[in-house]
N, C-alpha and C. Protein backbone atom coordinates (compact mmCIF):
# COMPACT_ATOMS: atom_id res chain seq x y z
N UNK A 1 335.01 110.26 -86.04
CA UNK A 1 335.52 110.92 -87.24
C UNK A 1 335.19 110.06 -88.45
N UNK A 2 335.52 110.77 -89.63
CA UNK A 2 334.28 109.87 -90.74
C UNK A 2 335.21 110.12 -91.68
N UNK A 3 336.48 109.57 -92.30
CA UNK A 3 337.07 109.89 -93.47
C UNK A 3 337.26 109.77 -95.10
N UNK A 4 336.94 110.31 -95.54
CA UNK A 4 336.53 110.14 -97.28
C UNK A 4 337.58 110.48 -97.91
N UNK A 5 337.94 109.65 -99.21
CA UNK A 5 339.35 110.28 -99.82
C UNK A 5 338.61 110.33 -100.96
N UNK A 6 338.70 111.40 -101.71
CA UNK A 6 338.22 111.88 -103.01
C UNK A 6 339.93 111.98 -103.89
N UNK A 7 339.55 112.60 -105.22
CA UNK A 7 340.63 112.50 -106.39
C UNK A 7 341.31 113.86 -106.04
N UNK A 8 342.20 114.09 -106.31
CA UNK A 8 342.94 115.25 -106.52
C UNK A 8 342.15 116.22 -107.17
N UNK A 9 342.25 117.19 -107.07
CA UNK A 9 341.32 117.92 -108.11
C UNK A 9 342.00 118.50 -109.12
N UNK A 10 340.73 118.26 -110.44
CA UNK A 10 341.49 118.47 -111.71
C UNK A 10 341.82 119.82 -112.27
N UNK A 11 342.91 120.10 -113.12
CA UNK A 11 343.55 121.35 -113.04
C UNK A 11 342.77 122.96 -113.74
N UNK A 12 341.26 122.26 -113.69
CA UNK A 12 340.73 123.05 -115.03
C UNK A 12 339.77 123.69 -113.41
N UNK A 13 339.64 123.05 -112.62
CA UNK A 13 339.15 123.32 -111.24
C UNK A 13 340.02 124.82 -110.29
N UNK A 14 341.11 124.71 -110.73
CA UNK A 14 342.13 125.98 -109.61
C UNK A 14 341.49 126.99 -109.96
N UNK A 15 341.74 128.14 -109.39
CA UNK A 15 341.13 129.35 -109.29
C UNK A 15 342.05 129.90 -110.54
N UNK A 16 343.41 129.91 -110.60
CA UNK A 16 344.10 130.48 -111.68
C UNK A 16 344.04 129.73 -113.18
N UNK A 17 343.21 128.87 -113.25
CA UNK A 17 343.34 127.96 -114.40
C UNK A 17 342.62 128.78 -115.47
N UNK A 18 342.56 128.90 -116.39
CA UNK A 18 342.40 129.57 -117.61
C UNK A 18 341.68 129.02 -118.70
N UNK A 19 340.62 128.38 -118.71
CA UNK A 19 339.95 126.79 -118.94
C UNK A 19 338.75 127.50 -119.87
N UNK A 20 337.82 127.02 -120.95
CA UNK A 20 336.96 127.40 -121.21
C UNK A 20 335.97 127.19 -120.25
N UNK A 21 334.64 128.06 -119.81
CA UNK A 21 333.71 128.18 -118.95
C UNK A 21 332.73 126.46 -119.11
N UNK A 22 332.86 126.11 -120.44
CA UNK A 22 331.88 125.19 -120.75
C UNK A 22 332.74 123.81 -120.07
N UNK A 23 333.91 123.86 -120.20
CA UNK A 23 334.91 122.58 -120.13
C UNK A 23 335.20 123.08 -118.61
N UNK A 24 335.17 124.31 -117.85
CA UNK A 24 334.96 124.28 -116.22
C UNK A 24 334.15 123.27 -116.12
N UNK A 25 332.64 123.60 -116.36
CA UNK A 25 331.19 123.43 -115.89
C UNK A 25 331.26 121.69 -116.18
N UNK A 26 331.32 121.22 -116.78
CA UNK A 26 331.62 119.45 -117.07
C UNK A 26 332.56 119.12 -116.04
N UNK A 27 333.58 119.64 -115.97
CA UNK A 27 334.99 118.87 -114.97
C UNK A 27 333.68 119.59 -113.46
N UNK A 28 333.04 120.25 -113.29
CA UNK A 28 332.42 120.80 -111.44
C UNK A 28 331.59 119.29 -111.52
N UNK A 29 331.05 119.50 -112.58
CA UNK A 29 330.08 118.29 -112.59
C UNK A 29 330.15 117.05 -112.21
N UNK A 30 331.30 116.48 -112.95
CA UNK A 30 331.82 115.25 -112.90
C UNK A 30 332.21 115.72 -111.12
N UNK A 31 332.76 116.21 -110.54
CA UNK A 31 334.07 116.80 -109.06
C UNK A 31 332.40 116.00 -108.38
N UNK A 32 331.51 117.34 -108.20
CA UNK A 32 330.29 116.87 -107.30
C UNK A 32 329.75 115.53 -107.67
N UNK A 33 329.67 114.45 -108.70
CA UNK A 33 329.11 113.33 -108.85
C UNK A 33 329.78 112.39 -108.09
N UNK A 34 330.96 112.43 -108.52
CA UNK A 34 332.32 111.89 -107.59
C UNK A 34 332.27 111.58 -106.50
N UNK A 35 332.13 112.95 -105.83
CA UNK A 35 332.01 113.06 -104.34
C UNK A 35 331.05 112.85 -103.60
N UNK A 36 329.90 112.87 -104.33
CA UNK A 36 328.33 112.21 -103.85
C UNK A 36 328.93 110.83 -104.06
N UNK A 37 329.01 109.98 -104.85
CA UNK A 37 329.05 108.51 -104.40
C UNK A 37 329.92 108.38 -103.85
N UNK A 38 331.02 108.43 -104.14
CA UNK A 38 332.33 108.46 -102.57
C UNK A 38 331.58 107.94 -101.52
N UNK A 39 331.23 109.77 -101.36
CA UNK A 39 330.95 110.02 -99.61
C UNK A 39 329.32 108.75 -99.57
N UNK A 40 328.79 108.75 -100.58
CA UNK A 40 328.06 107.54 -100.40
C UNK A 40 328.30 106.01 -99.83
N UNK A 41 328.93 105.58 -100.23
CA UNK A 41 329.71 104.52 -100.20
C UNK A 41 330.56 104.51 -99.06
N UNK A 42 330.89 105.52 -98.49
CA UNK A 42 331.89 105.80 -97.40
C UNK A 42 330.40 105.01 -96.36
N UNK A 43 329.58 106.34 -96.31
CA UNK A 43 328.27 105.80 -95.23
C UNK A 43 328.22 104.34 -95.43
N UNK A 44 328.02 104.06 -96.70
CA UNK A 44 327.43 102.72 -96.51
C UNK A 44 325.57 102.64 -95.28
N UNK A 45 325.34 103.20 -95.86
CA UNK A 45 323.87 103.01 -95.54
C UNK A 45 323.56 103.76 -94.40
N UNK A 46 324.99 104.32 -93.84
CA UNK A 46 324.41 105.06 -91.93
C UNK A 46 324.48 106.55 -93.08
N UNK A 47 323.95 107.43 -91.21
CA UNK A 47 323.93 108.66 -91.55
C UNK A 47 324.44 109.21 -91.12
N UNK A 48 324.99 110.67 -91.07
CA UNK A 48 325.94 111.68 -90.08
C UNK A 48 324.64 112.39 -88.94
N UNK A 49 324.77 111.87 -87.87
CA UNK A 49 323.34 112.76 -87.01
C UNK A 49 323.98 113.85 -86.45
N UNK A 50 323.83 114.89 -87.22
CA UNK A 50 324.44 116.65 -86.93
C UNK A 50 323.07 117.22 -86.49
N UNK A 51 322.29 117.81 -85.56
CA UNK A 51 321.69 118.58 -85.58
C UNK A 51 321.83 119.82 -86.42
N UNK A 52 320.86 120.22 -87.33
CA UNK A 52 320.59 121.59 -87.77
C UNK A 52 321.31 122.56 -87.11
N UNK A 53 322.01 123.71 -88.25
CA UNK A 53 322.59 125.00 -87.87
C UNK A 53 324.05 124.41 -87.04
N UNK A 54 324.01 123.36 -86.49
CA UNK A 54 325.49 122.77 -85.85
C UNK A 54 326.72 123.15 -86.70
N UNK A 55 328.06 123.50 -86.79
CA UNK A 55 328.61 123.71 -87.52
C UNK A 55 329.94 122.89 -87.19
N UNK A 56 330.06 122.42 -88.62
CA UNK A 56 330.62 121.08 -89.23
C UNK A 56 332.31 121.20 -89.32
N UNK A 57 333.14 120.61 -88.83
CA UNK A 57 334.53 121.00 -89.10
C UNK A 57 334.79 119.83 -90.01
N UNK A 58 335.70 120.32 -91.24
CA UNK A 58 336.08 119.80 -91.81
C UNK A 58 337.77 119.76 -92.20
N UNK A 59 338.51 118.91 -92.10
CA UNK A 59 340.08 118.84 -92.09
C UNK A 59 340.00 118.59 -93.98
N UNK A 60 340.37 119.31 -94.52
CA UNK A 60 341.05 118.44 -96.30
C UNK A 60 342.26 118.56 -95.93
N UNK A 61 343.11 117.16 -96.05
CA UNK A 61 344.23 116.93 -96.35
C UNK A 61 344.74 116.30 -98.04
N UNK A 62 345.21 117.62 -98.37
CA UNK A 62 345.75 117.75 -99.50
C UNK A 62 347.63 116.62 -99.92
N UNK A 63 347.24 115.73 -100.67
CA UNK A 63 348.11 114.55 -100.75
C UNK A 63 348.33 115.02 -101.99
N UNK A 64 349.61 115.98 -102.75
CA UNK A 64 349.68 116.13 -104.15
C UNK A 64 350.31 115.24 -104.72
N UNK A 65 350.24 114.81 -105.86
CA UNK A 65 350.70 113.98 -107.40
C UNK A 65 352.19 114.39 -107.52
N UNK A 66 352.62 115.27 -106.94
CA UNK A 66 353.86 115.71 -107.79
C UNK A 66 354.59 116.46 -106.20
N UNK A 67 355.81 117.29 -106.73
CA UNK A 67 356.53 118.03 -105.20
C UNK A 67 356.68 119.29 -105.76
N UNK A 68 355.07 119.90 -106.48
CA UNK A 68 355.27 121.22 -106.60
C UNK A 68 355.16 122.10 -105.69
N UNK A 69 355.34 122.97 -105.25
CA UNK A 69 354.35 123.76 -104.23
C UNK A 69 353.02 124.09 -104.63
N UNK A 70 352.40 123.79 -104.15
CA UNK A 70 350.58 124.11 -104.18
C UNK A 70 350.00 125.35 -102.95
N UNK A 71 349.42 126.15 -103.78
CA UNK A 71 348.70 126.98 -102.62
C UNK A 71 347.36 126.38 -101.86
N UNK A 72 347.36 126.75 -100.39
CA UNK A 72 346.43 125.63 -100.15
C UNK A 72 344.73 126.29 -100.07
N UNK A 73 345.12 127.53 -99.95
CA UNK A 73 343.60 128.55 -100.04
C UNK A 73 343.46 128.37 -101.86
N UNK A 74 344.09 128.35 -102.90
CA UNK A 74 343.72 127.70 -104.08
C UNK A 74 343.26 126.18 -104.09
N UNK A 75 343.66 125.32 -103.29
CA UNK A 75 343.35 124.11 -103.07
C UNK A 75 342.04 123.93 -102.61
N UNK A 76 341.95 124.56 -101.62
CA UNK A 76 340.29 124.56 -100.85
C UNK A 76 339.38 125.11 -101.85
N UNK A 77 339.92 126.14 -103.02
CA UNK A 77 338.84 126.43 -103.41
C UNK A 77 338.75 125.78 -104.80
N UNK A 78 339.15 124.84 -105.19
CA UNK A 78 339.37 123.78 -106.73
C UNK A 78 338.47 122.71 -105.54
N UNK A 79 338.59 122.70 -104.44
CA UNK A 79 337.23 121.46 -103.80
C UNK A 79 335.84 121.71 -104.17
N UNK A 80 335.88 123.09 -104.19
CA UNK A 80 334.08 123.33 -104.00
C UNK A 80 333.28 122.69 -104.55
N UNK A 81 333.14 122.56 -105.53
CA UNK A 81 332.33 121.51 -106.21
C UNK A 81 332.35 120.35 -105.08
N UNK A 82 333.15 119.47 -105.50
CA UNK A 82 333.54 118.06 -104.27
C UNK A 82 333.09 118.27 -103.00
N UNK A 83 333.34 119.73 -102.68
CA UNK A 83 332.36 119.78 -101.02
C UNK A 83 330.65 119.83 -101.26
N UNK A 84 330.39 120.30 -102.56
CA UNK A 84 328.55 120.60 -102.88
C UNK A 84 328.36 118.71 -102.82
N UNK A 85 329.24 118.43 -103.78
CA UNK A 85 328.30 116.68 -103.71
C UNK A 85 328.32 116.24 -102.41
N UNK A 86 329.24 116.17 -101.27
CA UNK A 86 329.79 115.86 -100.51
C UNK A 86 328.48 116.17 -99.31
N UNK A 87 328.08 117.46 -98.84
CA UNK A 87 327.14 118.21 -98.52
C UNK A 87 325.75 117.48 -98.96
N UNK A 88 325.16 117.72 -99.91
CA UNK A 88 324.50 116.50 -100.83
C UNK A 88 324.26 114.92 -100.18
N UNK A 89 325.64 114.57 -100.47
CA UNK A 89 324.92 112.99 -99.62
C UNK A 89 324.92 112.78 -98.52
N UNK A 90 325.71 113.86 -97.93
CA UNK A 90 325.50 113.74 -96.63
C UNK A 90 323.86 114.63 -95.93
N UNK A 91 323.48 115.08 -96.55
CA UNK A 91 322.00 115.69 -96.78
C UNK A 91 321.86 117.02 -96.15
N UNK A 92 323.00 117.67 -95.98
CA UNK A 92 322.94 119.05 -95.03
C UNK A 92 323.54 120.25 -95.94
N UNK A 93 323.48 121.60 -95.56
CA UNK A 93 323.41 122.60 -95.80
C UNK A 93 325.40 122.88 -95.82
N UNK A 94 325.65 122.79 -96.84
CA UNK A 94 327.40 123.15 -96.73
C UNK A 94 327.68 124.46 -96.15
N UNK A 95 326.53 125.52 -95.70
CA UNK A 95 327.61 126.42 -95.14
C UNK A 95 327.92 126.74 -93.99
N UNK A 96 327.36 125.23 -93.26
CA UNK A 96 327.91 124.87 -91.83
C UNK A 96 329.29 123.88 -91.81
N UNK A 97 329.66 123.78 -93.16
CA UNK A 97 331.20 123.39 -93.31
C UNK A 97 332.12 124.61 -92.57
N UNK A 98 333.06 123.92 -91.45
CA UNK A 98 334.35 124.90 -91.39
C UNK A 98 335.72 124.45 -92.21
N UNK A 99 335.63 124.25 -93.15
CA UNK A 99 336.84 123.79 -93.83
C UNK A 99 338.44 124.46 -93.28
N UNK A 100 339.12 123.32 -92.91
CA UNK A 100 340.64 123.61 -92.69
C UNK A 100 341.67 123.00 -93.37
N UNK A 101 342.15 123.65 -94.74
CA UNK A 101 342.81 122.57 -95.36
C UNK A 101 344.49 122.47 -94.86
N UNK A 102 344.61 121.35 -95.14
CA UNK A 102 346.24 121.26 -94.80
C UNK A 102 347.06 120.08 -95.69
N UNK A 103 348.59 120.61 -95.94
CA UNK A 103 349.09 119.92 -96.71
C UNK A 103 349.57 118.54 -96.06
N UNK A 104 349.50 117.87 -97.33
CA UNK A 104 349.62 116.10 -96.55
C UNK A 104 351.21 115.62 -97.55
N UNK A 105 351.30 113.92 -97.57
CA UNK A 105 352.35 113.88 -98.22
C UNK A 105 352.46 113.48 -99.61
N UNK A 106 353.20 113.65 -100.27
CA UNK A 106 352.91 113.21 -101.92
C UNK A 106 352.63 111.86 -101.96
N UNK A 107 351.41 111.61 -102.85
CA UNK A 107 351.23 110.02 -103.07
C UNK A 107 350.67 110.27 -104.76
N UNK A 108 351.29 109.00 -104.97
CA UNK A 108 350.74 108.69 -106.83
C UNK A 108 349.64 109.07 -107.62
N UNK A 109 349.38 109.94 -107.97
CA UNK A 109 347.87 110.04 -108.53
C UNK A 109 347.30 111.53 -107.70
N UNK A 110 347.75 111.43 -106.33
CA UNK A 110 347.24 112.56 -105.71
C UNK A 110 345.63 112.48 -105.07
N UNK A 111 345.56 112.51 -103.99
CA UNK A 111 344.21 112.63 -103.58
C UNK A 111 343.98 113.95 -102.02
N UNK A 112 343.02 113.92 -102.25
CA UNK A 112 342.36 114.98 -100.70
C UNK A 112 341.22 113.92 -99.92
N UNK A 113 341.93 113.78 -98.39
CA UNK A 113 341.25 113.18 -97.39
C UNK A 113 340.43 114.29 -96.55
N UNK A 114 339.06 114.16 -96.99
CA UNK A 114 338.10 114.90 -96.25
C UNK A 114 337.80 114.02 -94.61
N UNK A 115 337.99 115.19 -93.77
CA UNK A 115 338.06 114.24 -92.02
C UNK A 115 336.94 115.32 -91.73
N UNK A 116 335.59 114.41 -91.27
CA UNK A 116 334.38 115.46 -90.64
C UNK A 116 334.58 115.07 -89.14
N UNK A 117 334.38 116.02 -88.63
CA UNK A 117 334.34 115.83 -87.29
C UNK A 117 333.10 117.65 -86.42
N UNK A 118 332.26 117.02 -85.71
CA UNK A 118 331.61 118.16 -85.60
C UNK A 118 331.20 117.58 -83.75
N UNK A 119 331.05 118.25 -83.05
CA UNK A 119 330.50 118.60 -81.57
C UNK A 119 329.11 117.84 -82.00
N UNK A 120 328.44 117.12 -81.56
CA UNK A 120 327.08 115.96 -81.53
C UNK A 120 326.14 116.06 -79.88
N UNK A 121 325.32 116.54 -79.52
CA UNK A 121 324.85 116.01 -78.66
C UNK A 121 323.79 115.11 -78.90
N UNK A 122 323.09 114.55 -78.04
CA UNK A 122 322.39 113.04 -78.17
C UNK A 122 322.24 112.55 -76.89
N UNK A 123 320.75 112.38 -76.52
CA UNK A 123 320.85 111.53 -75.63
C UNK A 123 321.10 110.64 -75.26
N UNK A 124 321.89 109.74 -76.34
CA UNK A 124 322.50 108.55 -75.83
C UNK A 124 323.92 108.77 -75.40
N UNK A 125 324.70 109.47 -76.39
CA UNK A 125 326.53 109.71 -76.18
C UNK A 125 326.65 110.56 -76.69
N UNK A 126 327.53 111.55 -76.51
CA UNK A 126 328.31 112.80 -76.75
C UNK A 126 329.72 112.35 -77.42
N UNK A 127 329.68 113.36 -78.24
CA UNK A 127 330.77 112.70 -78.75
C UNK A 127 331.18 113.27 -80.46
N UNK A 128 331.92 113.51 -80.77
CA UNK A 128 332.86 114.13 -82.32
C UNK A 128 331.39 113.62 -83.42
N UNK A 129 331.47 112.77 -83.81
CA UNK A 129 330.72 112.48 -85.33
C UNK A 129 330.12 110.94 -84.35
N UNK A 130 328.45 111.07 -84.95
CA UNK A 130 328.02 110.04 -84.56
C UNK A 130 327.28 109.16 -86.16
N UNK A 131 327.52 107.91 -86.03
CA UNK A 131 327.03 107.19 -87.75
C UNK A 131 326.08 106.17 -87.02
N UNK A 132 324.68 106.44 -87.50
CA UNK A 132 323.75 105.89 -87.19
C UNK A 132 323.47 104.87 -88.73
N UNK A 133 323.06 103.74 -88.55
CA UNK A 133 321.94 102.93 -89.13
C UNK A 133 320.69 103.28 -89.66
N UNK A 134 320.70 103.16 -90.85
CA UNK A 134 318.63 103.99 -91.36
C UNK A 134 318.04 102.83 -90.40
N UNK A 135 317.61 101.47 -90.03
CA UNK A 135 317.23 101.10 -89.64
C UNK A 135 316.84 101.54 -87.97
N UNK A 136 318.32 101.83 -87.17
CA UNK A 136 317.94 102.08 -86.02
C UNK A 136 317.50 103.48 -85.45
N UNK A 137 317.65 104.54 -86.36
CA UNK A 137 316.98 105.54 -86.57
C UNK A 137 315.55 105.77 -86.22
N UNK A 138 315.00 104.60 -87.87
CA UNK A 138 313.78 104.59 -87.85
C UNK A 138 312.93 103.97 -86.69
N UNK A 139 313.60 102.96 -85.86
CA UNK A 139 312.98 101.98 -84.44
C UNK A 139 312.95 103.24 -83.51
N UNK A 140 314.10 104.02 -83.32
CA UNK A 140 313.65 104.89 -82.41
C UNK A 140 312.53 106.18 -82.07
């Protein structure tokens, strides 16, 4: 399993938010840049080895800022952006994401823990999420 904690997402992001289109499009922007180096930095130099068309489960655990009630099908969808960068560095096609979001517990600031976990075969080991080395990749 491979876990990334990204920012809460910002309020101009919800589906009900009421935001100018131009001041959306900057806050998606900034969400996917975010989440590309994150999930960059998360790797640290390995890769996720998913075979093509494989389809990707993804857990968001939603950690809110506050003890409002939050809808969580509004939640999953104020990620999208954060799942495109996310998708992105991880170098695959997002609509082999199965996203399952679920509520987590309030912490300061608020964040969402993305947990990938996907079915891998491989002739070496079987097994949930495998993180390879660019180096040992390339030897093989």
């Amino acid at each position: 399993m491979l876990a990334i904690l990204l920012a809460w997402p910002e309020k101009e992001l919800w589906p009900n938010a009421r935001a100018h289109p131009i001041i959306v499009a900057g806050v998606r922007k900034i969400a996917r840049a975010e989440a590309y180096y994150l999930t960059r930095a998360t790797l640290a130099g390995r890769q996720l080895a998913v075979p093509a068309g494989t389809p990707i489960e993804l857990k968001l655990v939603f950690c809110p800022p506050h003890r409002r009630r939050f809808d969580l099908d509004n939640a999953q969808a104020a990620m999208k952006s954060a799942l495109d960068g996310l998708a992105q560095a991880l170098g695959i096609d997002d609509r082999w994401f199965r996203p399952q979001p679920l509520a987590g517990d309030m912490r300061p600031g608020g964040l969402v823990e993305v947990r990938i976990a996907a079915e891998v075969r491989s002739s070496s080991k079987e097994g949930s999420v495998e993180l390879w080395n660019n180096s040992q990749s390339e030897s093989s």
